[in-house]
Protein backbone atom coordinates (compact mmCIF):
# COMPACT_ATOMS: atom_id res chain seq x y z
CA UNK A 1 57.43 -21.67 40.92
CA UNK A 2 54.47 -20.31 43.01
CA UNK A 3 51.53 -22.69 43.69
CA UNK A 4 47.68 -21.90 44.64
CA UNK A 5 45.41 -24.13 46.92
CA UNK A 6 41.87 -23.05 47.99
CA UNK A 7 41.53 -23.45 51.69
CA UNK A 8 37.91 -25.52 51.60
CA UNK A 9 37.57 -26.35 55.67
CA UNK A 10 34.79 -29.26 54.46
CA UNK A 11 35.73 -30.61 50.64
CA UNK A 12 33.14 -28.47 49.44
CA UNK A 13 32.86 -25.19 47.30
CA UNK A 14 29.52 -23.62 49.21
CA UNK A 15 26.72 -22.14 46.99
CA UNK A 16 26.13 -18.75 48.87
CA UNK A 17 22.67 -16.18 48.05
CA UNK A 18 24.07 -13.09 48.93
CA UNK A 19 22.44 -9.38 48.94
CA UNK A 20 22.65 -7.14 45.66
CA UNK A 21 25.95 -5.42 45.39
CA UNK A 22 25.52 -1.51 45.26
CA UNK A 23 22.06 -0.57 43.00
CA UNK A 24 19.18 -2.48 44.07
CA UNK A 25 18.23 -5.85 41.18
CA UNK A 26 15.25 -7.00 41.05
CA UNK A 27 16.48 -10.72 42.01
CA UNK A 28 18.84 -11.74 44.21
CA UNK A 29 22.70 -12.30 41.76
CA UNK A 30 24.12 -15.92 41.29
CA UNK A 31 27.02 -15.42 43.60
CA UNK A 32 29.27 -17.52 45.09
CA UNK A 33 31.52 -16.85 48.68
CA UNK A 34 34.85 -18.49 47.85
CA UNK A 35 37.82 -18.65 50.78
CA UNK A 36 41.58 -20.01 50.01
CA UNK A 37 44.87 -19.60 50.60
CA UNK A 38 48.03 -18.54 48.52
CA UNK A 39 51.98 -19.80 49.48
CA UNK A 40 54.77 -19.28 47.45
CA UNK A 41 56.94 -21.99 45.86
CA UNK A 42 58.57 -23.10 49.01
CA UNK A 43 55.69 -23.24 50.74
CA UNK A 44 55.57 -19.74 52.36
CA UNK A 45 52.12 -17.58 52.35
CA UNK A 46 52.01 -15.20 49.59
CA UNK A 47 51.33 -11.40 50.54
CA UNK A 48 50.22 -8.87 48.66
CA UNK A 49 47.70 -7.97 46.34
CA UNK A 50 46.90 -10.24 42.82
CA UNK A 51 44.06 -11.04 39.94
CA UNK A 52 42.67 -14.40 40.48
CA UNK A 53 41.49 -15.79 37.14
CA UNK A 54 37.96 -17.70 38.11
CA UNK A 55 36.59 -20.26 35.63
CA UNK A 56 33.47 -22.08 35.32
CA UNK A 57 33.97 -25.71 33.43
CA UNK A 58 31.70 -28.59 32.28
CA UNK A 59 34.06 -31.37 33.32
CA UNK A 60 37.01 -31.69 35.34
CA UNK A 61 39.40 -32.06 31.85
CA UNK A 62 37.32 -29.33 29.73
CA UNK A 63 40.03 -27.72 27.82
CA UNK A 64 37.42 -24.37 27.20
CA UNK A 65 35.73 -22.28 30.30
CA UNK A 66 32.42 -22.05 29.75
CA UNK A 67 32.58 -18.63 31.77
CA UNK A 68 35.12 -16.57 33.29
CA UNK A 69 36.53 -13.33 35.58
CA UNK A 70 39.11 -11.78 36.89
CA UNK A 71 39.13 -10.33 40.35
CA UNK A 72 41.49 -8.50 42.34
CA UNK A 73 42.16 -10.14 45.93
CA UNK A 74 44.45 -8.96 48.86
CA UNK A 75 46.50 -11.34 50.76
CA UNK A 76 46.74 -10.75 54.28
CA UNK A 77 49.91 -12.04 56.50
CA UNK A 78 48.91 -15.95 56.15
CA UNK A 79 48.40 -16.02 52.34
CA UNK A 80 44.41 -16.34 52.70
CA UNK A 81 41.45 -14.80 50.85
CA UNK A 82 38.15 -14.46 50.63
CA UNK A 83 36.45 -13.27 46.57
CA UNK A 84 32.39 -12.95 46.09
CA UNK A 85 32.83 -15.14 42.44
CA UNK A 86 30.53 -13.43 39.89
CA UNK A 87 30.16 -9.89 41.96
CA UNK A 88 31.84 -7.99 38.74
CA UNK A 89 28.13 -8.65 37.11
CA UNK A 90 24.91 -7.16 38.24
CA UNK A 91 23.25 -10.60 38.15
CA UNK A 92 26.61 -12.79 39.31
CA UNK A 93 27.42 -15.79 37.44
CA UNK A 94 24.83 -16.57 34.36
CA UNK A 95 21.45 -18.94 35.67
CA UNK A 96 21.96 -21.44 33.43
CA UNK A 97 25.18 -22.29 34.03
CA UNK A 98 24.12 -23.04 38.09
CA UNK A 99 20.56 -25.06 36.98
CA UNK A 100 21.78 -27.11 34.12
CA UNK A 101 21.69 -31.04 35.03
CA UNK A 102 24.84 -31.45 34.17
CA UNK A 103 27.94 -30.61 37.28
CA UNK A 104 30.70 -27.81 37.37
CA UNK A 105 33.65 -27.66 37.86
CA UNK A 106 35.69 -24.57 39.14
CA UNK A 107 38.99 -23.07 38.16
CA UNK A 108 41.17 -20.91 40.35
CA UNK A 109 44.52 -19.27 38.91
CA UNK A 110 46.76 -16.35 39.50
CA UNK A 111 46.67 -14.04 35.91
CA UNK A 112 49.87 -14.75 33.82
CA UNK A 113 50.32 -18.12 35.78
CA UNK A 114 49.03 -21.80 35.52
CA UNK A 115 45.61 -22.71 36.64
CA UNK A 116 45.72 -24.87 40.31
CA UNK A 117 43.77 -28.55 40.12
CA UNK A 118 39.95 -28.20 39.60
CA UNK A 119 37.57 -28.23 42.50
CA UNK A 120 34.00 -29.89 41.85
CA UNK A 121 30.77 -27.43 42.88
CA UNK A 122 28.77 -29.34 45.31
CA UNK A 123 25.70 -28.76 46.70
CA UNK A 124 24.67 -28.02 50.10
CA UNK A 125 21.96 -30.27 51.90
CA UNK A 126 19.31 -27.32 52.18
CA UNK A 127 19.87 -26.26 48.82
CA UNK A 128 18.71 -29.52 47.33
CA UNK A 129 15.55 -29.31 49.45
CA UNK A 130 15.07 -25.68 47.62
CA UNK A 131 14.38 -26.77 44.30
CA UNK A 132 11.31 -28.12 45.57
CA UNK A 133 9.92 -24.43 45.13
CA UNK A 134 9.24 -24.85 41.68
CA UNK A 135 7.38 -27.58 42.03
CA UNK A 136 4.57 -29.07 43.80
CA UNK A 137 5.19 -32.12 45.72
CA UNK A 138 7.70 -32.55 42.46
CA UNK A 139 5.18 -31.48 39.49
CA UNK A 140 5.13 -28.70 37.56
CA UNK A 141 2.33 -26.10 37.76
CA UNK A 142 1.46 -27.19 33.83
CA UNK A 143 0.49 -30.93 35.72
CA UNK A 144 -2.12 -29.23 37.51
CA UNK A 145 -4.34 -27.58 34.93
CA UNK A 146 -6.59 -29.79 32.78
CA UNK A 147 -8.06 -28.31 29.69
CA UNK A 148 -11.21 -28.76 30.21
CA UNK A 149 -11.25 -26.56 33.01
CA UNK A 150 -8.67 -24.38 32.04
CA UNK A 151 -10.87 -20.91 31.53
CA UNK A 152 -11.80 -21.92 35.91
CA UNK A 153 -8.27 -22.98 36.73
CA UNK A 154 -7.00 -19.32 34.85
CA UNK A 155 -9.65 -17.53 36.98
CA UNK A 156 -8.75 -19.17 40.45
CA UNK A 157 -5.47 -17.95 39.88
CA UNK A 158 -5.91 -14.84 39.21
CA UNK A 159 -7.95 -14.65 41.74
CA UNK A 160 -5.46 -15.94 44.00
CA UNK A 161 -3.03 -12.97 43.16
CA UNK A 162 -5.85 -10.21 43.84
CA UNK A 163 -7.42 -9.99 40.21
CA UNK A 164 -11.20 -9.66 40.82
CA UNK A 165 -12.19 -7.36 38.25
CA UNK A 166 -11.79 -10.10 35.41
CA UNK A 167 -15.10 -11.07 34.02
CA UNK A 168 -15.77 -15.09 33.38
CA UNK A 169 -16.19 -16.29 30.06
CA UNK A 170 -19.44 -17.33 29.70
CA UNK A 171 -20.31 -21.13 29.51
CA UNK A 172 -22.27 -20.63 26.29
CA UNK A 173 -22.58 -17.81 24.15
CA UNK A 174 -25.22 -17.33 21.93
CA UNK A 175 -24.65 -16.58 18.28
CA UNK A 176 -24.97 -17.46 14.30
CA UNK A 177 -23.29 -20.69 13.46
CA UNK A 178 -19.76 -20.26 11.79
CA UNK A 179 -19.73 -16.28 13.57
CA UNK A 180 -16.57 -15.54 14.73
CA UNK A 181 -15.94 -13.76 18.42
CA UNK A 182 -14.72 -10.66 19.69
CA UNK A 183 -14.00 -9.66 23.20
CA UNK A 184 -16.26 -6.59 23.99
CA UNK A 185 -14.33 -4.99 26.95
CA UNK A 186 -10.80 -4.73 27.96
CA UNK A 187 -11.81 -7.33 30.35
CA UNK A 188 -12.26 -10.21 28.79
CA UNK A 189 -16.40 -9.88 28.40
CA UNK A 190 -16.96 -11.75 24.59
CA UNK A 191 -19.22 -10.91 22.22
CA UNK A 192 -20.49 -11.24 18.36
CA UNK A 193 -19.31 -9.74 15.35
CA UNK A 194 -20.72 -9.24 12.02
CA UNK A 195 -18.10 -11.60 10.48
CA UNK A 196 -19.45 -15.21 9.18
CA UNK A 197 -16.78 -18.20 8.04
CA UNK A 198 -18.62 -21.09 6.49
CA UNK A 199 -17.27 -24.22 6.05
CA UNK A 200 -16.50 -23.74 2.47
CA UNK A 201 -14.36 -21.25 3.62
CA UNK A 202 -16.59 -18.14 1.96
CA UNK A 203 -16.26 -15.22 4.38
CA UNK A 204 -19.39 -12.87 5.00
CA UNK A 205 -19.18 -9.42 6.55
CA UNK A 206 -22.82 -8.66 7.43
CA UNK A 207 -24.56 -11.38 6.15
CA UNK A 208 -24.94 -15.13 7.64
CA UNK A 209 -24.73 -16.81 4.33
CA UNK A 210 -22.04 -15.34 1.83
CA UNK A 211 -21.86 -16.08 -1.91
CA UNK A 212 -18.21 -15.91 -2.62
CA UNK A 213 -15.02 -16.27 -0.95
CA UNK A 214 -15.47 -12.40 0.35
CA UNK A 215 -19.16 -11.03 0.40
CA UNK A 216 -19.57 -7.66 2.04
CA UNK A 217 -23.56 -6.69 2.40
CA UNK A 218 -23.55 -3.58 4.37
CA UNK A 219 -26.01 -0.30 3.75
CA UNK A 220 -24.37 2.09 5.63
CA UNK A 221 -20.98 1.45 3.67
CA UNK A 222 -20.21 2.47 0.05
CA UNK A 223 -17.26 -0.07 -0.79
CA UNK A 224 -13.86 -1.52 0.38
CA UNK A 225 -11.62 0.92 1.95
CA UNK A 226 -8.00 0.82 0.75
CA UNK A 227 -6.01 3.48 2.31
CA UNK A 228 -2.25 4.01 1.14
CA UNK A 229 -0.72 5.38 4.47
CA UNK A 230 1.84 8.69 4.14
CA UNK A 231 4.66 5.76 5.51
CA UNK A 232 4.73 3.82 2.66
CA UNK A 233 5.36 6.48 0.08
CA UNK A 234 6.34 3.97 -2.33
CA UNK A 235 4.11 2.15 -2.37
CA UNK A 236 0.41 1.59 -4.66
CA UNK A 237 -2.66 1.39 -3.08
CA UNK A 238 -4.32 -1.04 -5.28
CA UNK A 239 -7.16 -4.16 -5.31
CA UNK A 240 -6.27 -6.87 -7.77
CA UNK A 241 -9.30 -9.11 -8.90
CA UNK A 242 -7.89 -12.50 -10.12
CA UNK A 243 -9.60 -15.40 -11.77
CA UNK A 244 -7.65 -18.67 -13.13
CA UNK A 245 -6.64 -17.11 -16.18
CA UNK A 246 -6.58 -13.33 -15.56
CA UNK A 247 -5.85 -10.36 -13.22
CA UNK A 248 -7.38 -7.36 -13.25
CA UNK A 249 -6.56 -4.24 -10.35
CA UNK A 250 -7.43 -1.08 -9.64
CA UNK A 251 -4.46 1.18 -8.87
CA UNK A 252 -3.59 5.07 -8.15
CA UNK A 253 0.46 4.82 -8.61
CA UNK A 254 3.06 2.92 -10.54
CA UNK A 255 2.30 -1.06 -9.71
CA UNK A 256 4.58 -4.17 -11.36
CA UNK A 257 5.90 -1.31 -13.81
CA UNK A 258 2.67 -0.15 -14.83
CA UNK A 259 2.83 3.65 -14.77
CA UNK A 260 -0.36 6.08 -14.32
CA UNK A 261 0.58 9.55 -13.55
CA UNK A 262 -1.54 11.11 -10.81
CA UNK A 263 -4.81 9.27 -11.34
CA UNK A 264 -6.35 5.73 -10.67
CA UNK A 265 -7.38 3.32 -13.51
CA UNK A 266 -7.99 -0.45 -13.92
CA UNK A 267 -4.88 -2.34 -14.95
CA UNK A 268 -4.64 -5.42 -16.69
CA UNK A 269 -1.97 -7.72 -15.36
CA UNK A 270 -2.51 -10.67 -17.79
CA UNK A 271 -1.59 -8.47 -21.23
CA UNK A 272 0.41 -5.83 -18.79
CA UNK A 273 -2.18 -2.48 -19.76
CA UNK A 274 -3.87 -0.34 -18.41
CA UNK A 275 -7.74 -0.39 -19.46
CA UNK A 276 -8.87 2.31 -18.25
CA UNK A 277 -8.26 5.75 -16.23
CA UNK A 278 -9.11 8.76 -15.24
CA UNK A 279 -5.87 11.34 -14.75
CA UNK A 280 -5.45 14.44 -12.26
CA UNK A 281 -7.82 16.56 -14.53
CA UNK A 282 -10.84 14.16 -14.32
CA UNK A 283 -10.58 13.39 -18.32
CA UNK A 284 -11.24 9.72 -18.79
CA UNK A 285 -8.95 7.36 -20.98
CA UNK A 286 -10.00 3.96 -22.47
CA UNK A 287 -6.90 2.47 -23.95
CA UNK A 288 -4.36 5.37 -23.27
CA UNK A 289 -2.95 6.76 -20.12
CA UNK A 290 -3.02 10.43 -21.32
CA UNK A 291 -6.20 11.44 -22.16
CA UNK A 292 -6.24 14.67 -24.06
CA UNK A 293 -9.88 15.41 -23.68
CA UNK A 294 -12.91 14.38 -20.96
CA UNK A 295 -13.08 11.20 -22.54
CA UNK A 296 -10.57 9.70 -24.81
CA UNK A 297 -11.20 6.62 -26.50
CA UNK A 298 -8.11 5.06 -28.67
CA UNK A 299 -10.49 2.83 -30.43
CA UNK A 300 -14.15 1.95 -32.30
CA UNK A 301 -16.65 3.21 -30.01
CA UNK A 302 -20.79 1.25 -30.38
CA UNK A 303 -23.31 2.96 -29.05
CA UNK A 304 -26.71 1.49 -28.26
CA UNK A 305 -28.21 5.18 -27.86
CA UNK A 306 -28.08 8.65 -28.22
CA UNK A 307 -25.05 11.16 -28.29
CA UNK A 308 -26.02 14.69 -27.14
CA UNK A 309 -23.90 17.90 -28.06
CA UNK A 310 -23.79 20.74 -26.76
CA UNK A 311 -22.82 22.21 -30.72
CA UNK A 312 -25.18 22.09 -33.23
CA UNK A 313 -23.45 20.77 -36.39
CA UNK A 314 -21.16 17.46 -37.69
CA UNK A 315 -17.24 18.80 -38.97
CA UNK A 316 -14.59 16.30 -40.56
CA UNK A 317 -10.69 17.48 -40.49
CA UNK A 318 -9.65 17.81 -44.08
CA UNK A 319 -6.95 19.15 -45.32
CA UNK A 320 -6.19 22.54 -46.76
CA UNK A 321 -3.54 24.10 -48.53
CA UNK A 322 -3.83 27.73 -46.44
CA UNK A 323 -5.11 28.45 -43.66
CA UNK A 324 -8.52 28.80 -43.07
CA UNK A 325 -10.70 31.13 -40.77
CA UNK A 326 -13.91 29.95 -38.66
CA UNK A 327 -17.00 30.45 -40.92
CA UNK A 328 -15.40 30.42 -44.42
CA UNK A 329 -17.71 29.07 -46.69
CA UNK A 330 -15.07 26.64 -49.17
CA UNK A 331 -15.07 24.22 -52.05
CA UNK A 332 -13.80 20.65 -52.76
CA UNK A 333 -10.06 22.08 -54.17
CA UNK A 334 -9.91 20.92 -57.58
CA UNK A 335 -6.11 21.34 -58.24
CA UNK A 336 -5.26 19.08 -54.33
CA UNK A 337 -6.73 15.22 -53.46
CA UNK A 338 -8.87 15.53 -51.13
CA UNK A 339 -8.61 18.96 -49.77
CA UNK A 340 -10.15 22.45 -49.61
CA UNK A 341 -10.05 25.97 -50.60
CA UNK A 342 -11.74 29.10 -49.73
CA UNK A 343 -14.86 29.60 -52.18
CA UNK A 344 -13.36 31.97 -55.01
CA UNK A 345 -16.48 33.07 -56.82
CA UNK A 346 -20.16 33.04 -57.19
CA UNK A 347 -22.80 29.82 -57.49
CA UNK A 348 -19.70 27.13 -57.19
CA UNK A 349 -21.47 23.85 -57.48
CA UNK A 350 -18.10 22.10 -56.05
CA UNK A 351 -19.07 23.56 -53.05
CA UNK A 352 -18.46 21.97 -49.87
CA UNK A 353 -19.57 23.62 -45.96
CA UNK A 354 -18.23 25.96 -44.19
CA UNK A 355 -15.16 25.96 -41.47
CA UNK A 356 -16.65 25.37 -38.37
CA UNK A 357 -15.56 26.91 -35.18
CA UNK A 358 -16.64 25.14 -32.54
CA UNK A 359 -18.40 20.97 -33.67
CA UNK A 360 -20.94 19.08 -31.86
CA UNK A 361 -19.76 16.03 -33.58
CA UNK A 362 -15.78 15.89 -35.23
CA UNK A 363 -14.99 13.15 -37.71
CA UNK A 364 -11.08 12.14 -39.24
CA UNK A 365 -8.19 12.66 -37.32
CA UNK A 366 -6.80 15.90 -36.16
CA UNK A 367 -3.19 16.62 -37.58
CA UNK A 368 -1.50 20.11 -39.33
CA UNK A 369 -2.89 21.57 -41.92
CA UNK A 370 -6.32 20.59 -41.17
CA UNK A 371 -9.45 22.58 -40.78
CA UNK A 372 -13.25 21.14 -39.27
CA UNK A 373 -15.24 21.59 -42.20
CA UNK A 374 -19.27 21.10 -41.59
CA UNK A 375 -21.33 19.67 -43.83
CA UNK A 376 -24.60 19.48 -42.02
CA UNK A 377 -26.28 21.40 -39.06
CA UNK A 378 -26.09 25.01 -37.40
CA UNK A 379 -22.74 26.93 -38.37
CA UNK A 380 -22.00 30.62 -37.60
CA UNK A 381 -20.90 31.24 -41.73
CA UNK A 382 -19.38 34.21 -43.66
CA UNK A 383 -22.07 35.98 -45.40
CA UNK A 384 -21.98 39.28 -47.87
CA UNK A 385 -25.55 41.28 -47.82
CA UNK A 386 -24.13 43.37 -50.84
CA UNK A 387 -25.07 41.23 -53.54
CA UNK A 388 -29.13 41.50 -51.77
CA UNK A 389 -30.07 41.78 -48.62
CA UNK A 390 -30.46 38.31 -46.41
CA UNK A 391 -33.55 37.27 -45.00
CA UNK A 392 -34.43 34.31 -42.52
CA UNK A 393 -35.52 31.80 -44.75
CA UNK A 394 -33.24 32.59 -47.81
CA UNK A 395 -31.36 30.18 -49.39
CA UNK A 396 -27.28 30.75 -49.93
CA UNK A 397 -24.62 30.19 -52.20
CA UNK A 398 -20.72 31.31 -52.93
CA UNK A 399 -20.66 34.68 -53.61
CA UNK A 400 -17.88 37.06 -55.99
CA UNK A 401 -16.23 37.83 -52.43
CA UNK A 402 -13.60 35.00 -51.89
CA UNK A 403 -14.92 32.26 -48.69
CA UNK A 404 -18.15 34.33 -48.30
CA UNK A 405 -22.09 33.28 -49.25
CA UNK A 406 -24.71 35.27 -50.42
CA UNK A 407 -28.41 35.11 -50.70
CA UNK A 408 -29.35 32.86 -53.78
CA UNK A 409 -31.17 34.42 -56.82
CA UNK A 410 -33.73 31.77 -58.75
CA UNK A 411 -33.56 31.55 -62.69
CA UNK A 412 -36.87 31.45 -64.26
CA UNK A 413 -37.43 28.17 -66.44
CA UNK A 414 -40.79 28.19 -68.47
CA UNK A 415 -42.39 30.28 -66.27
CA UNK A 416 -40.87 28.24 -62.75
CA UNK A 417 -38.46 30.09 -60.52
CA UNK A 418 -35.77 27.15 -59.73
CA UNK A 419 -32.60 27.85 -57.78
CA UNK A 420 -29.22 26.30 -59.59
CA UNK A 421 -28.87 22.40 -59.15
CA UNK A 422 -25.38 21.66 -56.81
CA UNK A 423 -24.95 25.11 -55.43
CA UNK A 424 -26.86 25.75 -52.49
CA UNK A 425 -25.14 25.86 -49.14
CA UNK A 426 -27.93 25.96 -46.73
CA UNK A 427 -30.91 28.29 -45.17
CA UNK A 428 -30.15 31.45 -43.44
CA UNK A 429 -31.30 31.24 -39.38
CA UNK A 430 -30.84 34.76 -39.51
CA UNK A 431 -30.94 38.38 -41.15
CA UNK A 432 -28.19 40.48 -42.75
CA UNK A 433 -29.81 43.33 -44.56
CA UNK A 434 -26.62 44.98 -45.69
CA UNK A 435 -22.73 44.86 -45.64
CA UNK A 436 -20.78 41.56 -44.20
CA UNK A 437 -20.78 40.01 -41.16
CA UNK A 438 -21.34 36.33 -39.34
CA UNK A 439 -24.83 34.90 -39.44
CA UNK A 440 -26.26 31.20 -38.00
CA UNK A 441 -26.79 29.01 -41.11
CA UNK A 442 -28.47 25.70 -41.74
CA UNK A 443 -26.16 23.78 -43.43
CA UNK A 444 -28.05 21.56 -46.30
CA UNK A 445 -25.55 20.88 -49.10
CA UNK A 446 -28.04 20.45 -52.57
């Protein structure tokens, strides 16, 4: 069988520093100059070329390397060597291993054939003189700084290494109580900020002495700024307001499986609604997300004041068995509950309004089959001048022509002219002297 022995001319593996291999490194590799000698079985030096196997071990019996190469070597007549151990790596064998506390052991072997007796890694006398260079007199750098003095003892050094341009920290700075610090310049130069902490850990933006846990009192702003940026496309920008038994946000996407659709609102995340919003359009909901009109309201609305209209008169959906044009003057339908029907003749006391066309004020709910019938105020209304001319001023009632009014004639009683009890409609705002047409009307129901 062949053996191996490593030709050491001392009883020492030597730690070597060598120069970088090839590419200039920025340190100098962990490399080690290893020299040694091959002979056959019968003693006779080995020629040729081979792969030495090279192993790093914690202990002379460590069963696994703790780092390994392989390394072609030529022989030359005698049997002897010479391999650069780690030179396969741009920084040569890992740090660590070399600086740990613990020693090495090496392991030499031809590939495909058992490893040869360990051989310790010593040091050299100069190299334990050289770990003196990270140290001072044998303490650490960290020994020399005290804390105290640490902003002087970070200024000497730098300093030291050519930094001038680094402004001191100042000794004393002064300031609000509880304001915090910002540095001023990209060299170091602090300063204040408008930021208060007190110690009941309320935080004040613009104001020395705030009155919650976040109190912002700033002019020249109009609010808190929360801005949903174009790489989060998932996400909501929202603020949620929370107190010990509720939480209330205000959000512009889906949030916690609340859905708005292109708008913001105010959600409620105690009863899981939304309270309030206002969609892509600009019309405003209060208890639905779908507001069909500028302001929806599903619910009783109280108002402390007054509602203005642009439309002059008050309609209520009722229902009708036909349809029904705008300004048809009709009656209470007395063949249908509740419902209405075109007027179908002359001084009809069951009579009711007129459809109106556009409402200031709608009562009921909207469904089919339902026309806004006024009852008071200004309605354009259906009017027939053939039965008398029509006069500002006149008074109305049905006429013969079916969903049409007509200027109201008085019946004498004992000598008093006295229009019929029930069947006036209202007061004409303007004049039709002949044929049919639309006229304004002041609805007053008598």
């Amino acid at each position: 069988m062949k053996s191996l022995r490593a030709i050491l001319s001392t009883g020492l593996v030597v730690l070597a520093l060598l120069a970088p291999l090839g590419a200039q490194s920025a340190f100098v590799p962990a490399i080690i100059r290893l020299e040694g000698a091959l002979t056959t079985a019968t003693g006779q030096p080995r020629v040729g070329t081979v792969t030495l196997v090279i192993s790093l071990y914690a202990g002379q019996q460590e069963v696994n390397a703790l780092w390994l190469e392989q390394q072609p070597v030529t022989l030359d007549a005698t049997g002897h060597y010479t391999v650069l151990v780690g030179a396969t790596l741009p920084e040569g064998i890992p740090r660590e291993l070399l600086t740990s506390t613990t020693g090495r052991w090496l392991g030499i072997g031809v590939l495909g054939e058992a490893e040869q007796p360990r051989v310790a890694i010593l040091s050299a006398p100069y190299a334990i003189k050289a770990l003196e260079a990270d140290t001072l007199s044998g303490r650490s750098v960290s020994d020399f700084v005290l804390a105290e003095n640490l902003g002087s003892s970070v200024q000497s050094v730098l300093r030291t290494a050519g930094v001038s341009t680094l402004t001191p920290p100042p000794t004393s700075l002064t300031t609000t109580t509880n304001t915090l610090a910002k540095f001023t310049d990209t060299v170091g130069t602090l300063g204040v900020t408008g930021i208060t902490e007190t110690n009941t850990g309320r935080v004040g933006i613009k104001t020395p002495s705030p009155q919650d846990s976040l109190h912002v009192a700033d002019t020249s702003i109009t609010g808190v700024l929360i801005d949903k940026t174009v790489d989060d496309p998932g996400g909501a920008a929202r603020m949620v307001l929370r107190t010990p038994t509720s939480r209330f946000g205000f959000a512009t996407e889906s949030s916690q499986g609340a859905t708005l659709p292109n708008g913001f609102g105010i959600y409620d995340y105690t009863t899981a609604q939304w309270r309030f919003n206002v969609d892509a359009s600009g019309n405003v909901g209060i208890g639905t997300t779908h507001p069909a009109a500028r302001l929806d309201v599903q619910g009783d609305i109280k108002v402390l004041g007054n509602i203005n209209a642009k439309y002059q008169d008050v309609a209520e959906w009722v229902e009708t068995s036909a349809p029904l044009e705008a300004g048809t003057v009709v009656i209470v339908d007395p063949d249908r509950s509740n419902q209405v029907r075109a007027a179908p003749g002359a001084y009809d006391t069951r009579v009711a309004g007129a459809v109106s066309r556009q409402p200031g004020l709608i009562l009921g709910e909207q469904s089919g089959g339902k026309v806004t019938v006024a009852q008071s105020g200004r309605v354009r209304v259906k009017v027939d001048a053939s039965y008398g001319a029509i006069k500002i001023g006149d008074l109305l009632v049905t006429s013969p022509r079916p969903g049409y009014a007509m200027v109201s004639t008085p019946v004498v009683i004992e000598g008093v002219a006295m229009h019929r009890p029930g069947t006036l409609l209202g007061k004409a705002l303007e004049a039709l002297p002949s044929g049919q047409g639309e006229i304004l009307v002041l609805l007053t129901l008598q």
